[in-house]
PDB file of N, CA and C in Angstrom:
ATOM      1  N   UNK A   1       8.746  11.995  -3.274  1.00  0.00           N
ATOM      2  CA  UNK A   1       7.739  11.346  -2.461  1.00  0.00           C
ATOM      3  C   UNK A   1       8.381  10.476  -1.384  1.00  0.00           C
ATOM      4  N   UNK A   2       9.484   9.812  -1.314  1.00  0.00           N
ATOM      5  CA  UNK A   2      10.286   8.780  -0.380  1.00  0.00           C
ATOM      6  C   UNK A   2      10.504   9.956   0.397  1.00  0.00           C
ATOM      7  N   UNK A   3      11.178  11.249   0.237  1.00  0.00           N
ATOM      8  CA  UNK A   3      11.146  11.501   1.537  1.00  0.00           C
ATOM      9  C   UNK A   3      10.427  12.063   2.055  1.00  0.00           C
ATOM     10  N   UNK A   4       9.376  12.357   1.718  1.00  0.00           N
ATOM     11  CA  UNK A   4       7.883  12.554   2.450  1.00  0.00           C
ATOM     12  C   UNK A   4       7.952  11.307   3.495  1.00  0.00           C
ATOM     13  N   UNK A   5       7.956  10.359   3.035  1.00  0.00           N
ATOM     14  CA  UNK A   5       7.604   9.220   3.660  1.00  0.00           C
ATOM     15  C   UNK A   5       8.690   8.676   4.967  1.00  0.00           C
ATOM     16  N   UNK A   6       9.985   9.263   4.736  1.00  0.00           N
ATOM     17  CA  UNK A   6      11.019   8.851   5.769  1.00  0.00           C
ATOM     18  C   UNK A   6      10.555   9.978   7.356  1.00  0.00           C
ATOM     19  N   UNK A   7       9.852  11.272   6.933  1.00  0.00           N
ATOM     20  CA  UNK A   7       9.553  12.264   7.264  1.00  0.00           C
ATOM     21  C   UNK A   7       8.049  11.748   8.007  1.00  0.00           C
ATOM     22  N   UNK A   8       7.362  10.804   7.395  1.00  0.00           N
ATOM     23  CA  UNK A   8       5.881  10.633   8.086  1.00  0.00           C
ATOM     24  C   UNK A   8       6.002   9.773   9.282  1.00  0.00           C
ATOM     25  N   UNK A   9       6.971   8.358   8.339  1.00  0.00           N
ATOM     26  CA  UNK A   9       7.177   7.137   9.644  1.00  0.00           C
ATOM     27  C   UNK A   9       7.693   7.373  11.194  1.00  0.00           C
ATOM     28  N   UNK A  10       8.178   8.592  11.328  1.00  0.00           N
ATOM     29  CA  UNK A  10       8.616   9.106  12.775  1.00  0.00           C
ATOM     30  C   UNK A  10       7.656   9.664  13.412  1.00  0.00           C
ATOM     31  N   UNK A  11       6.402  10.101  12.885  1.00  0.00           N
ATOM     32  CA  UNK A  11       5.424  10.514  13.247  1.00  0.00           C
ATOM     33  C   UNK A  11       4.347  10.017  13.501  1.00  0.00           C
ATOM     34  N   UNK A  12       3.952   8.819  13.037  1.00  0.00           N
ATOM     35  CA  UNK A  12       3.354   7.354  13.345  1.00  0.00           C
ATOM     36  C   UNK A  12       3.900   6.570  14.343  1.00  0.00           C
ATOM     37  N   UNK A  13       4.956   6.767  14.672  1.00  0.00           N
ATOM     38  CA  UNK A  13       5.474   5.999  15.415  1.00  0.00           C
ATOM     39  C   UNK A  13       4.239   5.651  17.067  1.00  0.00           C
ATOM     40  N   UNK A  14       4.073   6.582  17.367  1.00  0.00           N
ATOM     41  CA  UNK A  14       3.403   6.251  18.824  1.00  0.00           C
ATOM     42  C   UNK A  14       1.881   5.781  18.372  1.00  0.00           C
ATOM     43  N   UNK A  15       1.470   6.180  17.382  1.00  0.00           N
ATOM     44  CA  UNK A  15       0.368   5.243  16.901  1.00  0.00           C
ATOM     45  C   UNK A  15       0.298   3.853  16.400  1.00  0.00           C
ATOM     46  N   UNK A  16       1.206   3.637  16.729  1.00  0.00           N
ATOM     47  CA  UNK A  16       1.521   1.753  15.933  1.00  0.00           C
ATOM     48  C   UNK A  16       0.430   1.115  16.730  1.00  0.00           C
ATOM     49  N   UNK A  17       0.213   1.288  18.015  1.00  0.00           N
ATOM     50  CA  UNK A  17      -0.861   0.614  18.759  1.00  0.00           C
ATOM     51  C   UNK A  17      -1.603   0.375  18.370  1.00  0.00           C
ATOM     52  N   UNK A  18      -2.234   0.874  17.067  1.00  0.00           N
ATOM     53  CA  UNK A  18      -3.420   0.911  16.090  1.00  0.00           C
ATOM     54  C   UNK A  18      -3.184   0.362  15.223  1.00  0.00           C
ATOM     55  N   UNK A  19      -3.681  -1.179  15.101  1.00  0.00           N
ATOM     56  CA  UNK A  19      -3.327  -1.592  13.477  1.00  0.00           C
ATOM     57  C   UNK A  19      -4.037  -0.593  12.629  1.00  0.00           C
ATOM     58  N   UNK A  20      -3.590  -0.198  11.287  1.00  0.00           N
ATOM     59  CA  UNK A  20      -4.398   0.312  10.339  1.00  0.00           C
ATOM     60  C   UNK A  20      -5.069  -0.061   9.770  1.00  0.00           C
ATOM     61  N   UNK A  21      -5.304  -1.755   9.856  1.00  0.00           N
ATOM     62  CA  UNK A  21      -6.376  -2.520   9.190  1.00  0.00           C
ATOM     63  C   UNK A  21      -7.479  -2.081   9.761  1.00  0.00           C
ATOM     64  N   UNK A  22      -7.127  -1.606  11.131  1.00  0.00           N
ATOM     65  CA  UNK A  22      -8.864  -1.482  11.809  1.00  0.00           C
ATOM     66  C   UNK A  22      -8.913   0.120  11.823  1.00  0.00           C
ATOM     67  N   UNK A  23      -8.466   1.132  10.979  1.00  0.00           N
ATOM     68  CA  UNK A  23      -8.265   2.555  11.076  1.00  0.00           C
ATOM     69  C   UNK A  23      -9.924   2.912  10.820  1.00  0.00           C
ATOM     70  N   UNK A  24     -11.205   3.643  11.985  1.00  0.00           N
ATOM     71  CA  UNK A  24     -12.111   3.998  11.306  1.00  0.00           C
ATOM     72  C   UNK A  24     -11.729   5.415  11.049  1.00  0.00           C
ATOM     73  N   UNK A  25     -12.628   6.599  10.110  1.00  0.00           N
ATOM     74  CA  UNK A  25     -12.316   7.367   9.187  1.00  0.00           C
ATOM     75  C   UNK A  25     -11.909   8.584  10.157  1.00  0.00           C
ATOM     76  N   UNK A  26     -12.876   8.292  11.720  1.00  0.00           N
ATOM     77  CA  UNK A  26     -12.224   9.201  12.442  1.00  0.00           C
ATOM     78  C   UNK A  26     -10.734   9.192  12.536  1.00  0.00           C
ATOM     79  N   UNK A  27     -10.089   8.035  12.733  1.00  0.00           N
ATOM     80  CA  UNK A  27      -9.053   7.881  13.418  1.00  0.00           C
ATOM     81  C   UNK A  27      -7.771   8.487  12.523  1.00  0.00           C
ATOM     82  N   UNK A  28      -7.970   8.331  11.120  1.00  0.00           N
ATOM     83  CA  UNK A  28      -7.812   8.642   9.826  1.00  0.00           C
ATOM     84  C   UNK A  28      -7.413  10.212   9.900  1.00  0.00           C
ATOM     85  N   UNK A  29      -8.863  10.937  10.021  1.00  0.00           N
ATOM     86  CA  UNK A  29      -8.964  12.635  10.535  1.00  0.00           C
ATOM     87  C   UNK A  29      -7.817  13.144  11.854  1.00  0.00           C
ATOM     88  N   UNK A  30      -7.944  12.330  12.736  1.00  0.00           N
ATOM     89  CA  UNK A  30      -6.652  12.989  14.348  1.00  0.00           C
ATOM     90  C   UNK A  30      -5.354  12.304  13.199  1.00  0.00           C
ATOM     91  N   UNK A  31      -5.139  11.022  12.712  1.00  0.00           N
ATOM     92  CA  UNK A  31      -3.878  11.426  11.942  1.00  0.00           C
ATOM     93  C   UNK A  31      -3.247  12.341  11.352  1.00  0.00           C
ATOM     94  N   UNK A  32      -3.979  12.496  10.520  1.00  0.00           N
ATOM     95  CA  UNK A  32      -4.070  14.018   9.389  1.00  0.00           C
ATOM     96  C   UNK A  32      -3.693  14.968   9.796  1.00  0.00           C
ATOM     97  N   UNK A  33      -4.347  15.510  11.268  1.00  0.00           N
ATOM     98  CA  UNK A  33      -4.219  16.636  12.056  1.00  0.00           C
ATOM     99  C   UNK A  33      -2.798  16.563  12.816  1.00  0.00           C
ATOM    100  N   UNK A  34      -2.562  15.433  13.385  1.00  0.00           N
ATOM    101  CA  UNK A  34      -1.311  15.404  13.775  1.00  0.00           C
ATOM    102  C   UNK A  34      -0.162  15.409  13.136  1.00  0.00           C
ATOM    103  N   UNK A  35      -0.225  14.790  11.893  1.00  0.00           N
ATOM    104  CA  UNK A  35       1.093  14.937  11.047  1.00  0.00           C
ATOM    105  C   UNK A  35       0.937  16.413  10.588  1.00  0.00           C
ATOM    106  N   UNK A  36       0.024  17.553  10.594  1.00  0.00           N
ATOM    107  CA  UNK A  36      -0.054  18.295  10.357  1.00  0.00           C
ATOM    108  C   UNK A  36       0.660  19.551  11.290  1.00  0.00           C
ATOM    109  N   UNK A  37       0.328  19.288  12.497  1.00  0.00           N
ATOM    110  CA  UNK A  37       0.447  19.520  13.712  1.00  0.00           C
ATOM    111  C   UNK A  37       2.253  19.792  13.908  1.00  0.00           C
ATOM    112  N   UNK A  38       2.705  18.462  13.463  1.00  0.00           N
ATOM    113  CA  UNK A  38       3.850  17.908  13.510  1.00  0.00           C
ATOM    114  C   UNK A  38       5.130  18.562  12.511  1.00  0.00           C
ATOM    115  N   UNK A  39       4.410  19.468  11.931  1.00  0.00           N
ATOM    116  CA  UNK A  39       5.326  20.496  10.908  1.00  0.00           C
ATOM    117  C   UNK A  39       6.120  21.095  11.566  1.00  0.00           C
ATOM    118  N   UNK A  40       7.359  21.566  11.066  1.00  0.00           N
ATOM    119  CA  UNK A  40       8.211  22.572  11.678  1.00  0.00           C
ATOM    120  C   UNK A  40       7.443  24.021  11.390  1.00  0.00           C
ATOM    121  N   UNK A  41       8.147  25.147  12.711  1.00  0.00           N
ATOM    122  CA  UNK A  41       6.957  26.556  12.311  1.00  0.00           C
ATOM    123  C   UNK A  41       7.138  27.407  11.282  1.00  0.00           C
ATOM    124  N   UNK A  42       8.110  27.274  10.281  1.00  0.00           N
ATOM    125  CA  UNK A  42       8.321  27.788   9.171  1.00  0.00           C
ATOM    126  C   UNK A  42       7.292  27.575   7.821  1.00  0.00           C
ATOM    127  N   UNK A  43       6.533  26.051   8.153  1.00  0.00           N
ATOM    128  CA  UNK A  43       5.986  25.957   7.235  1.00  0.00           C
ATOM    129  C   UNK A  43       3.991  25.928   7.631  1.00  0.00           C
ATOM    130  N   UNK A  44       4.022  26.416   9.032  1.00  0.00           N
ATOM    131  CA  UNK A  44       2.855  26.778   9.897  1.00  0.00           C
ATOM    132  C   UNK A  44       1.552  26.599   8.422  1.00  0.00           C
ATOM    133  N   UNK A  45       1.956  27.834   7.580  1.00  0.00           N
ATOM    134  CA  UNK A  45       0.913  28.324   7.081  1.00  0.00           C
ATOM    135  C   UNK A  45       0.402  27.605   6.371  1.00  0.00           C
ATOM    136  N   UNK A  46       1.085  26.457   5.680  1.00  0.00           N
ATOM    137  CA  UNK A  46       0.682  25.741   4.641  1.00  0.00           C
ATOM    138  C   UNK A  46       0.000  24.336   5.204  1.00  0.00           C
ATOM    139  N   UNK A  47      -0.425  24.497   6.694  1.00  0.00           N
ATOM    140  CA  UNK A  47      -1.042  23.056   7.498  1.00  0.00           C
ATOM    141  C   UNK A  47      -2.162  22.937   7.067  1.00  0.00           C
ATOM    142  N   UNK A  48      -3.008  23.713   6.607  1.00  0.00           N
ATOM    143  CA  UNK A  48      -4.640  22.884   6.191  1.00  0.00           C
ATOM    144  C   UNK A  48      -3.942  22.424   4.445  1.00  0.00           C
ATOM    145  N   UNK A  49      -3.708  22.972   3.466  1.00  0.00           N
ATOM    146  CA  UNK A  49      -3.408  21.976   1.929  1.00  0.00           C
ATOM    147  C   UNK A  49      -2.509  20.918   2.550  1.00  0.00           C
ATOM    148  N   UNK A  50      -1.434  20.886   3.398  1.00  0.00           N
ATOM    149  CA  UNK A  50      -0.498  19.369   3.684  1.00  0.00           C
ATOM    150  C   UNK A  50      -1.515  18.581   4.721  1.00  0.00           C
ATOM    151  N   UNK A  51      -2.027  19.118   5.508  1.00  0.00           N
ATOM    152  CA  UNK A  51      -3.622  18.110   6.434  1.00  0.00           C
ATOM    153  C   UNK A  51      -4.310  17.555   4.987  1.00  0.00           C
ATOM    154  N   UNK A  52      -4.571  18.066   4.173  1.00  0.00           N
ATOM    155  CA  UNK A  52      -5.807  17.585   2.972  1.00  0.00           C
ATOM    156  C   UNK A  52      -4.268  16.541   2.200  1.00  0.00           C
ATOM    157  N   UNK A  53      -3.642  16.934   1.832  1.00  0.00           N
ATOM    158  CA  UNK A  53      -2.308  16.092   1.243  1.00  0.00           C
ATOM    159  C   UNK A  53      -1.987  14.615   2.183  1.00  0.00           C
ATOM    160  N   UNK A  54      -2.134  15.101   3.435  1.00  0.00           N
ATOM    161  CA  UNK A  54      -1.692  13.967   4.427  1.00  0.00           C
ATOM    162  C   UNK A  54      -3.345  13.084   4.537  1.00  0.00           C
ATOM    163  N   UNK A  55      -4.066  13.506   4.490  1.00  0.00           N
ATOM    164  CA  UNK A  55      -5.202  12.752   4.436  1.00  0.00           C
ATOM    165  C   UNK A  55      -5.664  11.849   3.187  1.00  0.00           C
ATOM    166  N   UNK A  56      -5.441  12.732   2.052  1.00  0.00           N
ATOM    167  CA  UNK A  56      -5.557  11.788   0.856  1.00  0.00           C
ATOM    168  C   UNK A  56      -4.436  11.003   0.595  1.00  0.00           C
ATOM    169  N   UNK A  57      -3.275  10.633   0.721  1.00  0.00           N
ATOM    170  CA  UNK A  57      -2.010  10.227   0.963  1.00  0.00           C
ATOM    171  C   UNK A  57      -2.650   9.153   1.900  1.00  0.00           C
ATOM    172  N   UNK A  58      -2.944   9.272   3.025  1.00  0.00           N
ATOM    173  CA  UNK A  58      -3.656   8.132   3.906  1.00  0.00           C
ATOM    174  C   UNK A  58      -4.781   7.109   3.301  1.00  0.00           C
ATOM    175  N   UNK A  59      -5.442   8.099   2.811  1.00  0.00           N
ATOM    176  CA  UNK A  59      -6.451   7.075   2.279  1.00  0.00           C
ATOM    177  C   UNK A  59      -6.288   6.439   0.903  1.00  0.00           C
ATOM    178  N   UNK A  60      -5.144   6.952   0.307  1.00  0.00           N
ATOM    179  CA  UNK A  60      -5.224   6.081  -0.827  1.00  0.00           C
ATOM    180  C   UNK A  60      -4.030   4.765  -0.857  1.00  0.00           C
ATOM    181  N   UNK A  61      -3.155   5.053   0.016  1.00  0.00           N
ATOM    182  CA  UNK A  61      -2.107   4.086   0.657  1.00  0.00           C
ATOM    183  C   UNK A  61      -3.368   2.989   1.684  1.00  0.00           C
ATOM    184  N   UNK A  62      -4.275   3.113   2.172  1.00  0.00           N
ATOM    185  CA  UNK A  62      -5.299   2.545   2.738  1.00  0.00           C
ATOM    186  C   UNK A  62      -5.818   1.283   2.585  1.00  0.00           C
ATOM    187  N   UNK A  63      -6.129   2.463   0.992  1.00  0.00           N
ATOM    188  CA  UNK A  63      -7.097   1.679  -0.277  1.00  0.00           C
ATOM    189  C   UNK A  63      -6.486   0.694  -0.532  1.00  0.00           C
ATOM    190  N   UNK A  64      -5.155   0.665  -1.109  1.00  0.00           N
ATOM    191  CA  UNK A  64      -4.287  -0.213  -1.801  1.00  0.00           C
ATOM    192  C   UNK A  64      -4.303  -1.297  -1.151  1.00  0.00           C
ATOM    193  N   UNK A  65      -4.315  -1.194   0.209  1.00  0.00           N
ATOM    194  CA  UNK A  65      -4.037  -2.938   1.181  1.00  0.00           C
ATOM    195  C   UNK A  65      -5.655  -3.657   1.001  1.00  0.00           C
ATOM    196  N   UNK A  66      -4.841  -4.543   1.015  1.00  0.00           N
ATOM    197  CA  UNK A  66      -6.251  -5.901   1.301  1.00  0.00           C
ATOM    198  C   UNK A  66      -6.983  -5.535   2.731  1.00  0.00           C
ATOM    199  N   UNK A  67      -7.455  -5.109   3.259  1.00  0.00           N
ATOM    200  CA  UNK A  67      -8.340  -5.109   4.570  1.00  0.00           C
ATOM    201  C   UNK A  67      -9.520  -5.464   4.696  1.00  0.00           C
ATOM    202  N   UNK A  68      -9.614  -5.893   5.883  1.00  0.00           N
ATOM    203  CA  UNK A  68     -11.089  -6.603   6.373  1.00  0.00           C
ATOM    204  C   UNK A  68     -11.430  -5.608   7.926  1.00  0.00           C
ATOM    205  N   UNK A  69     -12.780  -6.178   7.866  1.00  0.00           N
ATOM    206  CA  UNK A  69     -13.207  -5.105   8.876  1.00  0.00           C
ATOM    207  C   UNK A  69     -12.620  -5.916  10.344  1.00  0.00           C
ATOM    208  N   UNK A  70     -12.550  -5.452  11.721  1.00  0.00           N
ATOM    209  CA  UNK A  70     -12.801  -6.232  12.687  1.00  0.00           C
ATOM    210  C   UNK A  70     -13.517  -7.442  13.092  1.00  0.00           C
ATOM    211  N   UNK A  71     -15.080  -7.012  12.933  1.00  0.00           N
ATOM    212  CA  UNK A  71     -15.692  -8.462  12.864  1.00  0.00           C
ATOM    213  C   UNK A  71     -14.809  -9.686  12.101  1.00  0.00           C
ATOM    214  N   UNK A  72     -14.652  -9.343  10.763  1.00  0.00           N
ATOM    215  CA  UNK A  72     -14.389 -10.092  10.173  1.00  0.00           C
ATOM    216  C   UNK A  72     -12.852 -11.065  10.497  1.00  0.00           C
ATOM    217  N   UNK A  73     -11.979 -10.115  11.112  1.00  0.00           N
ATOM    218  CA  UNK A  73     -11.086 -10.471  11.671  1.00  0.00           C
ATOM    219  C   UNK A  73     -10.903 -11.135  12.774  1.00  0.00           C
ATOM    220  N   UNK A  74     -11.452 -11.023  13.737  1.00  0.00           N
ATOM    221  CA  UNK A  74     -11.959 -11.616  15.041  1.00  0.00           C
ATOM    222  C   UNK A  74     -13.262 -12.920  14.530  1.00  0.00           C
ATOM    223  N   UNK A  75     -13.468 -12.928  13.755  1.00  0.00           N
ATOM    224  CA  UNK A  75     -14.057 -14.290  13.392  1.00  0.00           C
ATOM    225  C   UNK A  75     -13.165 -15.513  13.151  1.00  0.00           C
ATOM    226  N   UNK A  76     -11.855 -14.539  12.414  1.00  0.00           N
ATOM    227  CA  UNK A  76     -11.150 -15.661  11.654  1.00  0.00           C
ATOM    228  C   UNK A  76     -10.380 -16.002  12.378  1.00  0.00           C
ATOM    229  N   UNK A  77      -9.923 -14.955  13.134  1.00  0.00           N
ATOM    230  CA  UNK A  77      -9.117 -15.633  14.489  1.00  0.00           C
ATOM    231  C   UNK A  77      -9.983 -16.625  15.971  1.00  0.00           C
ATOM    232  N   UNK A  78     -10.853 -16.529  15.996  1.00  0.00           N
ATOM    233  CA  UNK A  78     -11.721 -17.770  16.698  1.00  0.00           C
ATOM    234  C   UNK A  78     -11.503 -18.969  15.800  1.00  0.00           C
ATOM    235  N   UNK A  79     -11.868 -18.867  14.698  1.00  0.00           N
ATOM    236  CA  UNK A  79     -12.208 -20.022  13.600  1.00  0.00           C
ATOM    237  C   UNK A  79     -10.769 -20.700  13.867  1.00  0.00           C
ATOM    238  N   UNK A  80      -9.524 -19.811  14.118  1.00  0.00           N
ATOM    239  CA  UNK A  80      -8.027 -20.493  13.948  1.00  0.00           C
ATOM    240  C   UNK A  80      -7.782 -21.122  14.907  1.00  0.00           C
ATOM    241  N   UNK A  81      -8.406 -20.321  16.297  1.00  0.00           N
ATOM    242  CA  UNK A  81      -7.849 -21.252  17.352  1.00  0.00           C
ATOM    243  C   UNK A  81      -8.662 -22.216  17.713  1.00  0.00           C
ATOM    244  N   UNK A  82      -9.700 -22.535  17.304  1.00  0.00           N
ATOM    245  CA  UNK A  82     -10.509 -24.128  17.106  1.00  0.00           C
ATOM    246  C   UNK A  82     -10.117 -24.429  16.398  1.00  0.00           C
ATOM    247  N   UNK A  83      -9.856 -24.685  15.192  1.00  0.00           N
ATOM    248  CA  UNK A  83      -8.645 -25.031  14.401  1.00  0.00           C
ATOM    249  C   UNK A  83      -7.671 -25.628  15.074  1.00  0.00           C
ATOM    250  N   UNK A  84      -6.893 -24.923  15.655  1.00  0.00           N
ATOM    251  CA  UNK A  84      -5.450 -25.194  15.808  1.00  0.00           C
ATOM    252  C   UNK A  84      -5.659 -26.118  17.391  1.00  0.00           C
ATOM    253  N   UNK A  85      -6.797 -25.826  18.052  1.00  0.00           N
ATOM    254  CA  UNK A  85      -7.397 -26.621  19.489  1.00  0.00           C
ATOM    255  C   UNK A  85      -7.708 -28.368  18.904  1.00  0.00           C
ATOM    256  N   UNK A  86      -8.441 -28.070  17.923  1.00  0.00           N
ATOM    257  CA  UNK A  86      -8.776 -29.567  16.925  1.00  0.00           C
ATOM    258  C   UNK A  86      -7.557 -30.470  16.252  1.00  0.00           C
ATOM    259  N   UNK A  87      -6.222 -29.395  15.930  1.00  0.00           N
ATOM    260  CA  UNK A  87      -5.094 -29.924  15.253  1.00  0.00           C
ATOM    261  C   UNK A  87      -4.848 -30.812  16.574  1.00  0.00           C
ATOM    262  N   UNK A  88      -4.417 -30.180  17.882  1.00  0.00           N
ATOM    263  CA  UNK A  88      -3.508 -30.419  19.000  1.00  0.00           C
ATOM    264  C   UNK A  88      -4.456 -31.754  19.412  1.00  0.00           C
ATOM    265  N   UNK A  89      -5.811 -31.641  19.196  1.00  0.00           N
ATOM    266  CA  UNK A  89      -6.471 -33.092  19.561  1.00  0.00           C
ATOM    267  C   UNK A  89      -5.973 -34.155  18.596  1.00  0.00           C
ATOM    268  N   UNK A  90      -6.406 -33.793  18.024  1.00  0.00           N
ATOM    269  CA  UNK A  90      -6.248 -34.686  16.977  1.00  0.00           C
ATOM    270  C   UNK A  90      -4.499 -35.505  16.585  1.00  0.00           C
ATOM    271  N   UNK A  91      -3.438 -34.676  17.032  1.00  0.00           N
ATOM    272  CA  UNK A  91      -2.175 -35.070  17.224  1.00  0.00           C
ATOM    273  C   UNK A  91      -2.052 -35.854  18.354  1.00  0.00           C
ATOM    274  N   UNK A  92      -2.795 -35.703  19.114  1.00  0.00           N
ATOM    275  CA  UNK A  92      -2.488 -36.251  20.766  1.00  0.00           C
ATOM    276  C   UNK A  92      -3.367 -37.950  20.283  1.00  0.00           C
ATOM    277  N   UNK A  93      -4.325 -38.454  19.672  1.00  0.00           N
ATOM    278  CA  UNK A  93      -4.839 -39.216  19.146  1.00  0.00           C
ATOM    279  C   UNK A  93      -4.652 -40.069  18.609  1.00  0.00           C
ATOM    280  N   UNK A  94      -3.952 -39.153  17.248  1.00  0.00           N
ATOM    281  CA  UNK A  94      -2.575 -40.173  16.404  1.00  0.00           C
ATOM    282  C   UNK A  94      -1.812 -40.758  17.087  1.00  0.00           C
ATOM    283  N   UNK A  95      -1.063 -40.118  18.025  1.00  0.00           N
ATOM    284  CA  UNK A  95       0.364 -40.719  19.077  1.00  0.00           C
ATOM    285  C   UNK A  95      -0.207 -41.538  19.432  1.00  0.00           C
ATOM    286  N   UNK A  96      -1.574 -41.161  20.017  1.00  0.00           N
ATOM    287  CA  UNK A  96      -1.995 -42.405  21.439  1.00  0.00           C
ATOM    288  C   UNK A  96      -2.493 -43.934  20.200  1.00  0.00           C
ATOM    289  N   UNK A  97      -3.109 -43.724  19.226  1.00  0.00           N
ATOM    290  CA  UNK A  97      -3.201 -45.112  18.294  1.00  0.00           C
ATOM    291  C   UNK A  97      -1.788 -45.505  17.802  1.00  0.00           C
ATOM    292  N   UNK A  98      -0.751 -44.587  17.334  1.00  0.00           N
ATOM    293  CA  UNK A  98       0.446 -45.217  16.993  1.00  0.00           C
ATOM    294  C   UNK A  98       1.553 -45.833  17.942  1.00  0.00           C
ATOM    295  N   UNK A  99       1.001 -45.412  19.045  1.00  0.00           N
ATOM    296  CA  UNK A  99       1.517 -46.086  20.292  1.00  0.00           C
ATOM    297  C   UNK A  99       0.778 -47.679  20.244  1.00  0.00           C
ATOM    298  N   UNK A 100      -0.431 -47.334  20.495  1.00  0.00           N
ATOM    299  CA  UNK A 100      -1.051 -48.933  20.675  1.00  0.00           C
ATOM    300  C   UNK A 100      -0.840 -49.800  19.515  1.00  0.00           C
ATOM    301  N   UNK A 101      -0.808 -48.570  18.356  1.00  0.00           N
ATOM    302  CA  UNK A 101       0.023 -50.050  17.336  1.00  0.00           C
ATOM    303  C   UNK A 101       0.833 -50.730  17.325  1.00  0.00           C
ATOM    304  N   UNK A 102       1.942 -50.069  17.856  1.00  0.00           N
ATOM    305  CA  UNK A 102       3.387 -50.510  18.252  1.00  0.00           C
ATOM    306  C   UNK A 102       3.411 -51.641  19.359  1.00  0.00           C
ATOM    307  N   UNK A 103       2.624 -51.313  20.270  1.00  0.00           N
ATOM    308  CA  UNK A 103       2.183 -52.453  21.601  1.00  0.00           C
ATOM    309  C   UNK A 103       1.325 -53.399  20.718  1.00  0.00           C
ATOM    310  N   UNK A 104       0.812 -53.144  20.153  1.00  0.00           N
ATOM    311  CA  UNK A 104       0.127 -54.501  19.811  1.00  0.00           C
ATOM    312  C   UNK A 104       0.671 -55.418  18.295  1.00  0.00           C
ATOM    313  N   UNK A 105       1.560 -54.705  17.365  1.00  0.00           N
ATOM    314  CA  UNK A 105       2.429 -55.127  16.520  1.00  0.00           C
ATOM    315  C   UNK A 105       3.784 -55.235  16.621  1.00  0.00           C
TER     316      UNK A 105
END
């Protein structure tokens, strides 16, 4: 199975653009087809059982990760950078009172 896998990662390669967290089922299907695609022609004949192999192989390596949908992701990343907009206030605040403490103690 590892070298199945040393054999797939060269073939993903130009798809990295795509996180797989956000893979919908289409996108899943043109994988499939392409690693399929992507066979040497000796083994031509056997591309629809390794397409169904490369597809369930996809989706169950899928399954296994923690994923969230888009929405959900793009929520949490707003939520961070108010967050992290509120940290930077809130630091600039501290300085400016621990300054006037210092001036006035």
């Amino acid at each position: 199975m590892a070298e199945r896998l040393c054999f797939i990662i060269p073939v993903l390669r130009p798809l990295s653009s795509v996180p797989l967290a956000f893979m919908d089922p289409k996108q899943l299907e043109e994988l499939a087809a392409k690693l399929s695609q992507a066979l040497p022609p000796g083994i031509k004949g056997l591309r629809r059982e390794l397409q169904e192999n490369f597809r369930a192989i996809l989706r169950a390596n899928l399954d296994r990760l923690d994923l969230v949908s888009r929405e959900r992701f793009d929520t949490q990343a707003e939520l961070l950078a108010r967050t992290q907009a509120r940290l930077a206030a809130l630091e600039q605040r501290l300085a400016a009172l621990e300054g006037q403490a210092k001036r006035s103690g």
